[in-house]
N, C-alpha and C. Protein backbone atom coordinates (compact mmCIF):
# COMPACT_ATOMS: atom_id res chain seq x y z
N UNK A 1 95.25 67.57 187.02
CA UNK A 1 96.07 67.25 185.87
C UNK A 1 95.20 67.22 184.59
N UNK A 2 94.11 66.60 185.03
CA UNK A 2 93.13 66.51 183.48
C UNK A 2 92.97 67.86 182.76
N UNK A 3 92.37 68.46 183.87
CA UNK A 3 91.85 69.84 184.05
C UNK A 3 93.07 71.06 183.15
N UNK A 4 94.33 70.78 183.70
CA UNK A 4 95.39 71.68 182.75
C UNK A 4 95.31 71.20 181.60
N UNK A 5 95.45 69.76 181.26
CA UNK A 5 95.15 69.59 179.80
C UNK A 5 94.49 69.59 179.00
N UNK A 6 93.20 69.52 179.53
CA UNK A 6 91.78 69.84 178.63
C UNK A 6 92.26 71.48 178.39
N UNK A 7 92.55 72.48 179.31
CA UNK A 7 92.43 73.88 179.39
C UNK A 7 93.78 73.92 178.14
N UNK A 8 94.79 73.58 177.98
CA UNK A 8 95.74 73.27 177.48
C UNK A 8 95.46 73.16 175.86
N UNK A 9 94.78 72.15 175.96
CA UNK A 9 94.14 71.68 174.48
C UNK A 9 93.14 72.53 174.03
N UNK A 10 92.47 72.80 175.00
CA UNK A 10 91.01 74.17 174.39
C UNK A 10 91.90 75.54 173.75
N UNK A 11 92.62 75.64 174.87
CA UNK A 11 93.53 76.81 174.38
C UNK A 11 94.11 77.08 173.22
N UNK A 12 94.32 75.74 172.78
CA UNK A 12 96.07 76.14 171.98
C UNK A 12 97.24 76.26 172.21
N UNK A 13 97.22 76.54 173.23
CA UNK A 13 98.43 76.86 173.87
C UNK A 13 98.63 76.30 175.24
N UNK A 14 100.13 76.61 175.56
CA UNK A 14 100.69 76.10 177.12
C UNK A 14 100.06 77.04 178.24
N UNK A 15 100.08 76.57 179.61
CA UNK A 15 98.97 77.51 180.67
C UNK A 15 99.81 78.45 181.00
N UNK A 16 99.72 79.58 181.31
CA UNK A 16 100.49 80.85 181.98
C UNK A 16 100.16 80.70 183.48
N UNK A 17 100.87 81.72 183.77
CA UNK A 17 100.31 82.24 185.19
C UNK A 17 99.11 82.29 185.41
N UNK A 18 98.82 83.19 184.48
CA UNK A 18 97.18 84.31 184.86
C UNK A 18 96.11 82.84 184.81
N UNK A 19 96.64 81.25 184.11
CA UNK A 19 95.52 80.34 184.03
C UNK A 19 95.55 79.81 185.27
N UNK A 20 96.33 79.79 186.28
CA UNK A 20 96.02 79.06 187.30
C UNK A 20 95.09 79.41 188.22
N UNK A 21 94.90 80.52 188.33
CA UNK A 21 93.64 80.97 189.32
C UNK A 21 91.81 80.27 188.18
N UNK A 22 91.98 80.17 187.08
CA UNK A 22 90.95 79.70 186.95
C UNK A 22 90.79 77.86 186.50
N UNK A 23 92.43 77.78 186.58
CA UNK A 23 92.33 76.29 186.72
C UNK A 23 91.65 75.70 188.30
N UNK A 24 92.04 76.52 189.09
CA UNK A 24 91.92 76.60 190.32
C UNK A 24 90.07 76.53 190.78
N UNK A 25 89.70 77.36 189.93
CA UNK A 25 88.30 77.24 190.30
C UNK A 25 87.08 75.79 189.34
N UNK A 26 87.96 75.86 188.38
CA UNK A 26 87.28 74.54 187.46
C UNK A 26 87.67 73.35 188.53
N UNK A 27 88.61 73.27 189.51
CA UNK A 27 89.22 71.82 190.15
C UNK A 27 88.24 72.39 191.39
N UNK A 28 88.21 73.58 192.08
CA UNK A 28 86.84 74.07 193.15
C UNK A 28 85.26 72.91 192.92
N UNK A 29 85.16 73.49 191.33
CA UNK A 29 83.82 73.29 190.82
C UNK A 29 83.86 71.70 190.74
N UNK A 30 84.78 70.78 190.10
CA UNK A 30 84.80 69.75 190.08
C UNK A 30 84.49 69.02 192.02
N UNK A 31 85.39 69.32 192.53
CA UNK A 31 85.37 68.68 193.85
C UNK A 31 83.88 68.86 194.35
N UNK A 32 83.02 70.20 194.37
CA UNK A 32 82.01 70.31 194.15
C UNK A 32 80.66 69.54 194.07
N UNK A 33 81.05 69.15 192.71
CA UNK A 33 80.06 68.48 192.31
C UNK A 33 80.43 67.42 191.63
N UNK A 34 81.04 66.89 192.63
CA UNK A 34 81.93 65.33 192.85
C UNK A 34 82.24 64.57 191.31
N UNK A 35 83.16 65.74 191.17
CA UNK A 35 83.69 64.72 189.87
C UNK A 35 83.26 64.67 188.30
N UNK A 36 82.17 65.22 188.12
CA UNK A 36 81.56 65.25 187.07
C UNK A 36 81.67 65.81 185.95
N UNK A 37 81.94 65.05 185.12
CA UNK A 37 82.84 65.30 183.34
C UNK A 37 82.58 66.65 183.16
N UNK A 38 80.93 66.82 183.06
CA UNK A 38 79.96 67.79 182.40
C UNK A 38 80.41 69.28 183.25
N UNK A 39 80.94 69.62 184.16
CA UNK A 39 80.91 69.79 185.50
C UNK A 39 82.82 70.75 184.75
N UNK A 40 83.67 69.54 184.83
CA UNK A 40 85.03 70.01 183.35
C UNK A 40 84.29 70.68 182.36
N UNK A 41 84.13 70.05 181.63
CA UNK A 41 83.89 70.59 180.35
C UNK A 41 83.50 72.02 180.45
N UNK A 42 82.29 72.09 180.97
CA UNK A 42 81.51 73.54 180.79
C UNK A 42 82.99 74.77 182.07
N UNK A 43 83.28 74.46 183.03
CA UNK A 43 84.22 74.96 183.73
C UNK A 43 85.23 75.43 182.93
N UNK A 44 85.74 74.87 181.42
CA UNK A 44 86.72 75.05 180.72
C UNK A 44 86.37 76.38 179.72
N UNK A 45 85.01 75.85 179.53
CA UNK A 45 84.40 76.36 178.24
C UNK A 45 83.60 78.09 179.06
N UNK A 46 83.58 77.84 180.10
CA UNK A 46 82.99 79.41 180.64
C UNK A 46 84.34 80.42 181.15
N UNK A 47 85.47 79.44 181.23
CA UNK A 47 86.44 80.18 181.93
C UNK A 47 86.88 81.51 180.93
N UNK A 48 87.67 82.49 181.59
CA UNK A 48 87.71 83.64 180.91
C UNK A 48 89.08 83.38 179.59
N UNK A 49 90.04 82.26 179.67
CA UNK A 49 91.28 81.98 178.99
C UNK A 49 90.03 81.53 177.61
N UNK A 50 89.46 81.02 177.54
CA UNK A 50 88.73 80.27 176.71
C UNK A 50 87.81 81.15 176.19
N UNK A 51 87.01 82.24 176.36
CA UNK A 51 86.31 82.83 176.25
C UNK A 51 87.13 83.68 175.20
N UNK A 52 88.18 84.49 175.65
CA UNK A 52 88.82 85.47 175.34
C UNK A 52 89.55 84.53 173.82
N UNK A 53 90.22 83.58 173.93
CA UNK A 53 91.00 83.36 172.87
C UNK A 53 90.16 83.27 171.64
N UNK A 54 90.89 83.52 170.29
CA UNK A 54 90.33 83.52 169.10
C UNK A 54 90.71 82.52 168.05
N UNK A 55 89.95 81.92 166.88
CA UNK A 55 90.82 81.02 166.59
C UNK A 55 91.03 81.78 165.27
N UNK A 56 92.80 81.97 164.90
CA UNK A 56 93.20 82.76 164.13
C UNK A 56 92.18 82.56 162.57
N UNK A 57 91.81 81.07 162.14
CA UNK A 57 90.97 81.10 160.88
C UNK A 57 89.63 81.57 160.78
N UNK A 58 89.52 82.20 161.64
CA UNK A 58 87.99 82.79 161.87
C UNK A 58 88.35 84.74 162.31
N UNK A 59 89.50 85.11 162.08
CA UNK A 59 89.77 86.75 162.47
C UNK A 59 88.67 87.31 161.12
N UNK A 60 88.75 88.37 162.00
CA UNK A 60 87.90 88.88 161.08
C UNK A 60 86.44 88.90 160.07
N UNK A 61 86.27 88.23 161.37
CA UNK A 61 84.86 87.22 161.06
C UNK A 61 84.19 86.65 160.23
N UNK A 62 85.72 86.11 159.06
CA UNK A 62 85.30 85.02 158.21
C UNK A 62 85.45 83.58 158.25
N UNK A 63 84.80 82.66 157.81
CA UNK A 63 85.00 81.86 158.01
C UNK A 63 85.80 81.05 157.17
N UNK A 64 86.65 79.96 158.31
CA UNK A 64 87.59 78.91 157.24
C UNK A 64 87.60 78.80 155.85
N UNK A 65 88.83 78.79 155.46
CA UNK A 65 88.20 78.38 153.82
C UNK A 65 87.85 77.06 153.68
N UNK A 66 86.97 76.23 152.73
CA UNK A 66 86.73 75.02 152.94
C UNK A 66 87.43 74.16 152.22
N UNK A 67 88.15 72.59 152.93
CA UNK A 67 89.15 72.30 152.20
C UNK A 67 88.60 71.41 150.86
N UNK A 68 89.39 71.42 149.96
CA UNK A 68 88.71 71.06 148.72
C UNK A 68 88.78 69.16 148.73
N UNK A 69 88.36 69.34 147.86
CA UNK A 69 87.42 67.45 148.25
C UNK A 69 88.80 66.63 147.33
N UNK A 70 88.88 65.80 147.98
CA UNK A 70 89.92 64.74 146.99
C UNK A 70 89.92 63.08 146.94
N UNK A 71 90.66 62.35 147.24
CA UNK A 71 90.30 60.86 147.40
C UNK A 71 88.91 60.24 147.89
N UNK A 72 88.72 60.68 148.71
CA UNK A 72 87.51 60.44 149.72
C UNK A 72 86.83 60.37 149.31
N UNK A 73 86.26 61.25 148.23
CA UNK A 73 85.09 61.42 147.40
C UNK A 73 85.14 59.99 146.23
N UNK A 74 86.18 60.34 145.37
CA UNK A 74 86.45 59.22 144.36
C UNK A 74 86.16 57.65 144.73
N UNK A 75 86.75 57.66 146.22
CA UNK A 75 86.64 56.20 146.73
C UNK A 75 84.80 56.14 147.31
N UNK A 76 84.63 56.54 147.25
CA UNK A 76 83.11 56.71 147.56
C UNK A 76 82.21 56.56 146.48
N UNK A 77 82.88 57.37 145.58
CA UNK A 77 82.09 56.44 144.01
C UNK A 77 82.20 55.25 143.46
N UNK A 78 83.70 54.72 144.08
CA UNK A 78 83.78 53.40 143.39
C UNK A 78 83.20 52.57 144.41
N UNK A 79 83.36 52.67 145.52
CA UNK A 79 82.61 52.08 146.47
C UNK A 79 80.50 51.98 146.34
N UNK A 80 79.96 53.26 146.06
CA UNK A 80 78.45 53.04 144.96
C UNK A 80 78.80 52.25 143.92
N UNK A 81 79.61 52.54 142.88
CA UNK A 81 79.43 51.67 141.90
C UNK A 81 79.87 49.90 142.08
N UNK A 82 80.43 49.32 142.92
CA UNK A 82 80.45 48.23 143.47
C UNK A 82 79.40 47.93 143.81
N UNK A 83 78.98 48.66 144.50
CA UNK A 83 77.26 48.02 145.27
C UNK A 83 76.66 47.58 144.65
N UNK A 84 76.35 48.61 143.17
CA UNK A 84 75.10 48.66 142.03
C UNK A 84 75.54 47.01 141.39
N UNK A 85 76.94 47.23 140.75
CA UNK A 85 77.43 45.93 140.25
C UNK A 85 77.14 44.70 141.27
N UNK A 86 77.04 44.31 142.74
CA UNK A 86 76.86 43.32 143.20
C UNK A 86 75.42 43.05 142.92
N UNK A 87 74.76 43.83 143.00
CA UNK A 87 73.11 43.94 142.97
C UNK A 87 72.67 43.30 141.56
N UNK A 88 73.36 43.44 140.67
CA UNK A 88 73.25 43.62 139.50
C UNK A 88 72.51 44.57 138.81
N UNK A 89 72.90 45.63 139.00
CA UNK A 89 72.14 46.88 138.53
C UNK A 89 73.91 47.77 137.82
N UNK A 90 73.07 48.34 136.60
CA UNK A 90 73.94 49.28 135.93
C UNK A 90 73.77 50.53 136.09
């Protein structure tokens, strides 16, 4: 169950057919080597569903645009300038 949903979530998408034969071998590999997170993870991350998929903001081999800065930043200045003021520094 973990195993479809990690594969699930890596994906993007819901599992097909064609994922069960390699869900099949990530739950092999797990029983394996009794259980072990590291053991998932990499099983997910070598499988061929995962390999193959693309993530559409990266086609064409550019990268994301970067999102532009807003509150976060501002509150971060007033948050320095508080500090300076407790300190008593201007």
């Amino acid at each position: 169950c973990l195993t479809e949903k990690l594969l699930t979530y890596s994906l993007g998408r819901g599992l097909e057919e064609q994922d069960v034969e390699h869900v099949d071998r990530i739950v092999a590999g797990l029983q394996r080597d009794k259980g072990r997170f590291s053991t998932l993870l990499m099983g997910v991350i070598n499988s061929a569903p995962f390999q193959s998929c693309r993530n559409p903001a990266y086609a064409g081999g550019k990268p994301a645009p970067k999102p532009k800065p807003s509150q976060p930043i501002r509150a971060a200045k007033v948050a320095r300038a508080s500090h300076f003021a407790i300190e008593g520094r201007n």
